[in-house]
Protein backbone atom coordinates (compact mmCIF):
# COMPACT_ATOMS: atom_id res chain seq x y z
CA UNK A 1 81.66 102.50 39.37
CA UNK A 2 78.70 103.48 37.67
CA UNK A 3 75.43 101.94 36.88
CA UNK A 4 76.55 99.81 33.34
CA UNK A 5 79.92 99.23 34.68
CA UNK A 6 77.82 97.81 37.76
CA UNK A 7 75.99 95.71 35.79
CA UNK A 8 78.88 94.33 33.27
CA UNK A 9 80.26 92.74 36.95
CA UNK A 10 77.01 91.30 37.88
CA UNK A 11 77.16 87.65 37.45
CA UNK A 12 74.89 85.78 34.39
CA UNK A 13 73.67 83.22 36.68
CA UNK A 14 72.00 84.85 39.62
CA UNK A 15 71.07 81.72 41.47
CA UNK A 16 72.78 80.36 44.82
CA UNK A 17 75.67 78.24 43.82
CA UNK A 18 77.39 76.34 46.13
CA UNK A 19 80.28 75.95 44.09
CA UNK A 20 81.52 79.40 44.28
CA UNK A 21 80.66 79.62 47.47
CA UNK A 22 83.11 76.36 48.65
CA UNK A 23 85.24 78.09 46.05
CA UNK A 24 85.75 81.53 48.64
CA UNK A 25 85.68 78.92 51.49
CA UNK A 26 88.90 77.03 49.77
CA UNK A 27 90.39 80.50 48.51
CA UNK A 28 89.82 81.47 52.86
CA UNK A 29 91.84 78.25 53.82
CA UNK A 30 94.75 78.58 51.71
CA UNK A 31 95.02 81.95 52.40
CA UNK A 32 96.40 80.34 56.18
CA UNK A 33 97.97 77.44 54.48
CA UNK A 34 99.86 80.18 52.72
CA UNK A 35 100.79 82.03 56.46
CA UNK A 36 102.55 79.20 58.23
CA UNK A 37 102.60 81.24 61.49
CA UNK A 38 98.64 82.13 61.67
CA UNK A 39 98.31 78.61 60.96
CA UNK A 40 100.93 77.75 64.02
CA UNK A 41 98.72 79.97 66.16
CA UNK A 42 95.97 78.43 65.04
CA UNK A 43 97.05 75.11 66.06
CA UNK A 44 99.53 75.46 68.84
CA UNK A 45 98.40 78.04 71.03
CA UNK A 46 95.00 76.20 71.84
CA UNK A 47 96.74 73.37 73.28
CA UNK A 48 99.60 75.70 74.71
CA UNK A 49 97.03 77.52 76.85
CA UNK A 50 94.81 74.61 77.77
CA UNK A 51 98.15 73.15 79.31
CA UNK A 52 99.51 76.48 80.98
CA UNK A 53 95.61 77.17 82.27
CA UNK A 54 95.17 73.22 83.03
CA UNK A 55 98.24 73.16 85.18
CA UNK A 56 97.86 76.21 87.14
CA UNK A 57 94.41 76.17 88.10
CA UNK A 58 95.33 72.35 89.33
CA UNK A 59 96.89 73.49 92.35
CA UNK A 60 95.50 74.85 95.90
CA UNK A 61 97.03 77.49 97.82
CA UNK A 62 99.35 75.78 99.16
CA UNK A 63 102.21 75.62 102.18
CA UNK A 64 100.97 79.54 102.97
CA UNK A 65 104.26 80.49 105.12
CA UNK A 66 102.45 81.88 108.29
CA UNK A 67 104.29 82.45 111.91
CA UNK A 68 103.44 80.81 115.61
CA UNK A 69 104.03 81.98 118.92
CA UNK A 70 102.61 79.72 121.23
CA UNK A 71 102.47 80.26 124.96
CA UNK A 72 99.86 78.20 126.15
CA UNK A 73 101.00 76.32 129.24
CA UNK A 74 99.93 72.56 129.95
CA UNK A 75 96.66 72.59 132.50
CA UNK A 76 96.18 69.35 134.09
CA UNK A 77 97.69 67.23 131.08
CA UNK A 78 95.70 69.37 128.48
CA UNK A 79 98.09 71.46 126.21
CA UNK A 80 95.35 72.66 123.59
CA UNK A 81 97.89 75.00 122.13
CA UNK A 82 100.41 72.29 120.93
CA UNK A 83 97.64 69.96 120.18
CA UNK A 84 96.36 73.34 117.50
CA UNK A 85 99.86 73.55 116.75
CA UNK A 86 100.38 70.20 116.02
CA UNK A 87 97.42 69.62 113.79
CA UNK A 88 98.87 73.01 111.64
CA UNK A 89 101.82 71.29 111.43
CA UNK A 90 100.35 68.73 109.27
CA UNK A 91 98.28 70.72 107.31
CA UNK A 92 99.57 71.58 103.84
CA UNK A 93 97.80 74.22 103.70
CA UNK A 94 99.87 76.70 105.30
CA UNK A 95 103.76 76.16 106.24
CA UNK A 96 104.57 77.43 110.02
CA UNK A 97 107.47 78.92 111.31
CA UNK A 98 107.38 79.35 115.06
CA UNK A 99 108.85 82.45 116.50
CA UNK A 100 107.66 85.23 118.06
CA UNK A 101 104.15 87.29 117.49
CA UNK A 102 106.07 90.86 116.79
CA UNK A 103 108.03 89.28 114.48
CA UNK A 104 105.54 87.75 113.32
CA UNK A 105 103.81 91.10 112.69
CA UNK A 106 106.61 92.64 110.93
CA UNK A 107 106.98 89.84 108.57
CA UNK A 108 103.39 90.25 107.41
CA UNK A 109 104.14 94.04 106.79
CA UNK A 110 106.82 93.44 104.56
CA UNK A 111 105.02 90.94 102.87
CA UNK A 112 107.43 87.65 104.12
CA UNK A 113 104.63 85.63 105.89
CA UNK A 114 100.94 86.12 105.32
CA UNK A 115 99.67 85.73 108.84
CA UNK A 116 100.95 85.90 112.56
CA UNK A 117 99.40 83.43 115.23
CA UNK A 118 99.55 83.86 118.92
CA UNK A 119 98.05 81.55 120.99
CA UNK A 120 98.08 83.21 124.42
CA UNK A 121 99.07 82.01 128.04
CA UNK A 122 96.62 80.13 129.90
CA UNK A 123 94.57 79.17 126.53
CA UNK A 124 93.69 75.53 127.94
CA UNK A 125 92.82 76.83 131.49
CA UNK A 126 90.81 79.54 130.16
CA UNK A 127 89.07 76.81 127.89
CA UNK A 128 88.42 74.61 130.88
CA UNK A 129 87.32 77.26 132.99
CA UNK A 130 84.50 78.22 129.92
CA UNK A 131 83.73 74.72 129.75
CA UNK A 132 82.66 74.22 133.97
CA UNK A 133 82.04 78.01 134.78
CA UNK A 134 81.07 79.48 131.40
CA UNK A 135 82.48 82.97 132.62
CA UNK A 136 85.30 83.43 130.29
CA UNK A 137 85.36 83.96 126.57
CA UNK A 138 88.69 82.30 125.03
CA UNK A 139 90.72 84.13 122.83
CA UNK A 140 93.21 83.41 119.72
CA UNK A 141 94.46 85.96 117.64
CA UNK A 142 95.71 86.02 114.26
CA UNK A 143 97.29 88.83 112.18
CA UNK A 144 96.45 88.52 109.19
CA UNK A 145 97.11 90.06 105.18
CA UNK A 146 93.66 91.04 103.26
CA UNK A 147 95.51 91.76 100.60
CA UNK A 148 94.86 88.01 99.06
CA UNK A 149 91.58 86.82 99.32
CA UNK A 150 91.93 83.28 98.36
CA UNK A 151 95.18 82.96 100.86
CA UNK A 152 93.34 84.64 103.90
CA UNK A 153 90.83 82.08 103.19
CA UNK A 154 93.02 78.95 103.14
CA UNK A 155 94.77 80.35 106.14
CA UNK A 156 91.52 81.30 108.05
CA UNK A 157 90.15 77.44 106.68
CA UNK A 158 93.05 76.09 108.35
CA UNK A 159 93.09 77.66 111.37
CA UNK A 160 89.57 76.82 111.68
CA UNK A 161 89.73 73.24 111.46
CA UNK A 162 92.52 73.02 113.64
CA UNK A 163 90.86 74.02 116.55
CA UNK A 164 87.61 72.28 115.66
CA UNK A 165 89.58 69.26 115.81
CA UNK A 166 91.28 70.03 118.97
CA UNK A 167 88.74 71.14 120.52
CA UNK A 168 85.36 71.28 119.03
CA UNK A 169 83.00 74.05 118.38
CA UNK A 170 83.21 75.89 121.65
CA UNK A 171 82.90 79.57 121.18
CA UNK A 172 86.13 80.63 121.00
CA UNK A 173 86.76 83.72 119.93
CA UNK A 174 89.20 84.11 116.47
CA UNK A 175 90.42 87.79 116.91
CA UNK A 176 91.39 89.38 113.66
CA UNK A 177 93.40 91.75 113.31
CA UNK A 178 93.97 93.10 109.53
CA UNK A 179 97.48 94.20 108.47
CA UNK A 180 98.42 97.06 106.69
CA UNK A 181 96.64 99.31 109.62
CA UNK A 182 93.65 97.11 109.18
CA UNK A 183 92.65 97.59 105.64
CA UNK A 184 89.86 95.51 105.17
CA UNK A 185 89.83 94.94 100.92
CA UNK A 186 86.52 93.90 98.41
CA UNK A 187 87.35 92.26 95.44
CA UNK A 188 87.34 95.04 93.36
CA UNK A 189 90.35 96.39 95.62
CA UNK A 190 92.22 93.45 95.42
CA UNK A 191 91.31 93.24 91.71
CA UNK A 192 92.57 96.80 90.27
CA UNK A 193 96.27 96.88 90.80
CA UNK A 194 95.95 93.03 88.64
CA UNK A 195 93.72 94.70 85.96
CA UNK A 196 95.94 97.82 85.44
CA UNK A 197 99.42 95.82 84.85
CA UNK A 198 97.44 93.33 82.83
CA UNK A 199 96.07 96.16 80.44
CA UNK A 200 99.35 97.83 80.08
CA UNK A 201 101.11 94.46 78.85
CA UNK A 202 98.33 93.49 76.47
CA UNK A 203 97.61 96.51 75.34
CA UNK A 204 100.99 98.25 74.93
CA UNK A 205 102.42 95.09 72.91
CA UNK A 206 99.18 95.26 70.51
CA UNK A 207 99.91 98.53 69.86
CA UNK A 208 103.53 98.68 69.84
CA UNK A 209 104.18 95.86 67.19
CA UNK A 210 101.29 96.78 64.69
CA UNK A 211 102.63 100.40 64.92
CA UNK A 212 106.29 99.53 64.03
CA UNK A 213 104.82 96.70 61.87
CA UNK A 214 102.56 99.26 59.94
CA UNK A 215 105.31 101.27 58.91
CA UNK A 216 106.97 97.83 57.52
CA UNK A 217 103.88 97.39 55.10
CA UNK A 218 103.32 101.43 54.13
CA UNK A 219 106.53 101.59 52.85
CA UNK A 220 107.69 104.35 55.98
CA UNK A 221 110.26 101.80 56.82
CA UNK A 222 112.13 101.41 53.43
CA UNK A 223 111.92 105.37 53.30
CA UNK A 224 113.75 106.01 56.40
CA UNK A 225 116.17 103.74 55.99
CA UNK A 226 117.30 105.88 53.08
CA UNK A 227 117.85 108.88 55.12
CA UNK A 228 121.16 109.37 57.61
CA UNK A 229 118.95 108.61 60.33
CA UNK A 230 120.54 106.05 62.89
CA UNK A 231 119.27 102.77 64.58
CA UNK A 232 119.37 105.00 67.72
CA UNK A 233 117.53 107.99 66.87
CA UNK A 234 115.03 105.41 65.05
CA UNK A 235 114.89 103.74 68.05
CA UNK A 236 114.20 106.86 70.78
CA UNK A 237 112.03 107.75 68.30
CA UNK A 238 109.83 104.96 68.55
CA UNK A 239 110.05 104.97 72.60
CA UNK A 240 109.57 108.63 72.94
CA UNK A 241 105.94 108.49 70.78
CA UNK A 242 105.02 104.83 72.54
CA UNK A 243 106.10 105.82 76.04
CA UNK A 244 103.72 109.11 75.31
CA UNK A 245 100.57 107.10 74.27
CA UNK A 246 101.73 104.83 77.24
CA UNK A 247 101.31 107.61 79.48
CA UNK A 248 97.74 108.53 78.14
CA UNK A 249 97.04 104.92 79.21
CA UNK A 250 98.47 104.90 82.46
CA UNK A 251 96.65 108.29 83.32
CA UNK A 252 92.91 106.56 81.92
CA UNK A 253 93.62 103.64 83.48
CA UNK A 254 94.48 105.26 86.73
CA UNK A 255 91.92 107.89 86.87
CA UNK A 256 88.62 105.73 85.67
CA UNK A 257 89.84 102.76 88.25
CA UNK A 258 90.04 105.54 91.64
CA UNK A 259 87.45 107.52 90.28
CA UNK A 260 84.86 105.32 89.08
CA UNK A 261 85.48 101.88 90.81
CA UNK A 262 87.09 103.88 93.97
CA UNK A 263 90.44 102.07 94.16
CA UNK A 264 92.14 102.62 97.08
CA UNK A 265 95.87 103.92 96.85
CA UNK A 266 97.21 103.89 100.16
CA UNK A 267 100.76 104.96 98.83
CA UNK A 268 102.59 107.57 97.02
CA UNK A 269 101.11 108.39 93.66
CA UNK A 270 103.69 109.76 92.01
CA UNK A 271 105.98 106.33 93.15
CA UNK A 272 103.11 104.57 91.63
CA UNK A 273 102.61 106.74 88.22
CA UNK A 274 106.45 105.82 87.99
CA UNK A 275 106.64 102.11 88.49
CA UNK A 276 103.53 101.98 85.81
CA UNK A 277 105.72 104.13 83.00
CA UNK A 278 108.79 101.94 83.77
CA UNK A 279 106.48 98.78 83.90
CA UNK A 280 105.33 100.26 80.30
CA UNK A 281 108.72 101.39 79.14
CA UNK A 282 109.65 97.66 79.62
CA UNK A 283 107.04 96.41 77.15
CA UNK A 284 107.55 99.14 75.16
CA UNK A 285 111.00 97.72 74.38
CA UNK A 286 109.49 94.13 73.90
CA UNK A 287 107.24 95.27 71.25
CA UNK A 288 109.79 97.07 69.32
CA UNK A 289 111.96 93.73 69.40
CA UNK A 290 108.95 91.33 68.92
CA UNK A 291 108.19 93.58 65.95
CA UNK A 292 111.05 92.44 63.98
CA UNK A 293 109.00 88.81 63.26
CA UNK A 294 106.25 90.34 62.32
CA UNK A 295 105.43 90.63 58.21
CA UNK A 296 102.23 92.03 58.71
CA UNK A 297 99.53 93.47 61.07
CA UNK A 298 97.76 89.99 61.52
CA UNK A 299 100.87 88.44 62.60
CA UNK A 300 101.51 91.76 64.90
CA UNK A 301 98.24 90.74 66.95
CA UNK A 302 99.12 87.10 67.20
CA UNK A 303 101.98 88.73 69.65
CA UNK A 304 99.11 89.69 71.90
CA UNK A 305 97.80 86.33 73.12
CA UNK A 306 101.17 84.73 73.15
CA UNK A 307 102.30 87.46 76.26
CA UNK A 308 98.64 87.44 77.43
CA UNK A 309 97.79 84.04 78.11
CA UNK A 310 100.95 83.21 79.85
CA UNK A 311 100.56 86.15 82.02
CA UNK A 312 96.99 85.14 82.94
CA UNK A 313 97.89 81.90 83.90
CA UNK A 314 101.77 82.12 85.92
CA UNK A 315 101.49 85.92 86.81
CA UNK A 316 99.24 86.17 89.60
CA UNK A 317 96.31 87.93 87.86
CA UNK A 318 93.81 84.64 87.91
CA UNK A 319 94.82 83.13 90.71
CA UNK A 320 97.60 84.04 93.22
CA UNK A 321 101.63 82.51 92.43
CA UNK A 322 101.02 80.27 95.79
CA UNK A 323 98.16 78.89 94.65
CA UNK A 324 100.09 77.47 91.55
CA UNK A 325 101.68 74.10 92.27
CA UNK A 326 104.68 74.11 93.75
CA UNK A 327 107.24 73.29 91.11
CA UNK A 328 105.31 75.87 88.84
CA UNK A 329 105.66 78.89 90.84
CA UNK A 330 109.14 79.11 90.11
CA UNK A 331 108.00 79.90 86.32
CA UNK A 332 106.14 82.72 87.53
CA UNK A 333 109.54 84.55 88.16
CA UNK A 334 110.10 85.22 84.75
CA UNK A 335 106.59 86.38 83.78
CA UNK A 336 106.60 90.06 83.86
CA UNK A 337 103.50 90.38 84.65
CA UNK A 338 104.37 89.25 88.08
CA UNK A 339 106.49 92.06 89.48
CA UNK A 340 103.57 94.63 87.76
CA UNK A 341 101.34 93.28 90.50
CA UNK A 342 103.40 93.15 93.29
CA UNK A 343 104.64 96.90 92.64
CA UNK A 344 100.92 97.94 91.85
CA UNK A 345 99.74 95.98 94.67
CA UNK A 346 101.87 97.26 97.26
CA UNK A 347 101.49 101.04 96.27
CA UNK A 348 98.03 100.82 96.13
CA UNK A 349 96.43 98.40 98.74
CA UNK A 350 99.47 98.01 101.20
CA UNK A 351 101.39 101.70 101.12
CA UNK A 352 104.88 100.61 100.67
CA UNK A 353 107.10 102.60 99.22
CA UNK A 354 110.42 101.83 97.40
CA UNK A 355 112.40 100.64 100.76
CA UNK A 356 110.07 97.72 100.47
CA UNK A 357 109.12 97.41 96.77
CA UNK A 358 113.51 97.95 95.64
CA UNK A 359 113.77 94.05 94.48
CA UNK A 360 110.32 94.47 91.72
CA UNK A 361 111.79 97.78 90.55
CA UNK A 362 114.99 96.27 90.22
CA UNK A 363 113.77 93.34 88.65
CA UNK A 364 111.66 95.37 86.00
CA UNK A 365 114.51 97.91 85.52
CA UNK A 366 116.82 94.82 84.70
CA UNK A 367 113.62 93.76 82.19
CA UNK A 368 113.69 97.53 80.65
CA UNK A 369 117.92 96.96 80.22
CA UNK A 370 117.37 93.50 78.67
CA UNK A 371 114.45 94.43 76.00
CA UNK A 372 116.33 97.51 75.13
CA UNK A 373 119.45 95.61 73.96
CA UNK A 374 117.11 93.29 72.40
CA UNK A 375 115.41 96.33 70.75
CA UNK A 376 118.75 98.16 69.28
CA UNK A 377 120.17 94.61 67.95
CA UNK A 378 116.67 94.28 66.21
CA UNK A 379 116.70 97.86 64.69
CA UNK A 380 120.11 97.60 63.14
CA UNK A 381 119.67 94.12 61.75
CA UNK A 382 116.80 95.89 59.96
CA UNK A 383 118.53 98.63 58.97
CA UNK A 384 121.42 96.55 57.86
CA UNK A 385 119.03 94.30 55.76
């Protein structure tokens, strides 16, 4: 546009109006009254994720399932074990199972219980004897999973306050001993494996959807529909280029979180590169199908906080599924996000392998079978249309 064609444009009146300017401010509105599901987003999703965030950050941990071996013997009417016992019992904190302390142990390891008690023989005797003679130092162990933070600590709290109201504060001695060959966790440990299943479902349904989307509103789509290409190749065609820019992401995500934040992986990294490009391949599939309600590349990102926000909330990433109320955690099941964490999670911080991980890969594996039908039906309703 050059300088007289500039100034043919240029408006007569060159003083603020506020009439055109509630004029583009009307023109903005309708533009969303015109897009019914911006406007649903607009309106719904607020109160959607003050509920979903409202009830799961209502809850404690919880009815922690922990195990109890206790072989304290009476000593002269005193039985401080039960009496510990007893007062866990009632907590609702944690949820005890008595049995013994090796079993106890294995439990933890394969992720069943979160902590192992034993309360040894002789516990109220050697508490008497510290209370006349002062020679002996009482001991109660606990084996315990660092793998939780807020769950060691309502455990630990528990445990605490049980024998403070048993007995008092009298300098007995709370052996730890960390499971997982005593892997002792910061936040930033705990944090990762959360952060890195997280970024692969928000960011792989962003980009998935808009990209499929895109082609919608170029025109690419209405082309290659008029070729013999089938719903099939279509479809391998858009996994094959996602599932390559997926595994770009997995490798950043991977390298900048050992490298730079020095995540621990304590497993096999090649099981773990795998479980995050079938964790991806999964939401691969989901964008492809979610794609097929999208018109255009606004209502592509909408997807984003609609499998984000539930994820945040049920999944584990803010706050751990047994610190959700009760009769939510069963919703947590269904959120994908769920089995990303426990797979990432036990890889990285706890060194299973897929003897203990089988039922998450399984369960994500059934998620990859389920999106891909959803995918195909998708495509060749498209192609049909």
């Amino acid at each position: 546009m050059n300088e007289e064609t500039a100034e043919e444009f240029k408006p007569k009146n060159s003083r603020f109006s506020m009439r055109r300017t509630f004029a583009i401010a009307f023109k903005t509105i309708n533009q969303f009254r015109r897009d019914r599901r911006t406007l649903a987003l607009l309106t719904i999703v607020p109160i959607i994720t003050m509920l979903i965030f409202g009830l799961a950050l209502s809850g404690e941990v919880n009815n922690v399932p922990i195990i109890i071996e206790n072989n304290d013997v009476s000593y002269f009417g005193l039985d401080l074990g039960s009496n510990i016992t007893d007062v866990l019992e009632d907590d609702n904190r944690v949820s005890i199972t008595h049995d013994s302390y090796s079993e106890g142990i294995n439990s933890v390891e394969t992720g069943k219980y979160y902590a192992s008690i034993l309360i040894p023989e002789n516990f109220s005797k050697s508490i008497v004897h510290m209370l006349t003679f002062g020679n002996t130092t009482p001991e109660f162990y606990i084996y315990i999973d660092a793998t939780k933070p807020t769950v060691r600590g309502s455990i630990l709290g528990a445990v605490r306050e049980a024998m403070e109201e048993s007995i008092g504060d009298k300098g007995i001695n709370l052996v730890q001993i960390l499971a997982h060959e005593g892997a002792e966790f910061t936040g930033l440990d705990v944090g990762i494996p959360a952060i890195i299943a997280f970024e692969l479902i928000f960011l792989l349904v962003i980009v998935g959807v808009i990209t499929v989307t895109r082609e919608k509103i170029q025109g690419t789509q209405d082309r290659l529909y008029a070729t013999p290409i089938r719903s099939s190749e279509r479809l391998l065609g858009y996994v094959i280029g996602l599932l390559l820019i997926a595994t770009i992401m997995v490798t950043i995500i991977l390298i900048f979180g050992i490298f730079v934040f020095g995540a621990k992986v304590r497993g096999n990294a090649f099981l773990l590169i795998f479980a995050a490009l079938l964790f991806a391949l999964a939401h691969i599939f989901m964008a492809v199908f979610l794609s097929n309600f999208a018109q255009n590349e606004l209502q592509a990102i909408q997807f984003a906080p609609l499998t984000a926000i539930p994820s945040m909330a049920l999944g584990g990433l803010l706050i751990p599924v047994v610190g959700l109320p009760i009769w939510l955690q069963p919703v947590s099941y269904i959120v994908p996000l769920t089995y990303g964490i426990n797979l990432f999670e036990g890889i990285m911080l706890k060194g299973w392998g897929f003897k203990e991980l089988w039922v998450d890969f399984v369960v994500v594996s059934g998620m990859c079978l389920i999106f891909f039908i959803l995918a195909v039906i998708s495509v060749r309703n498209r192609m049909r249309d």
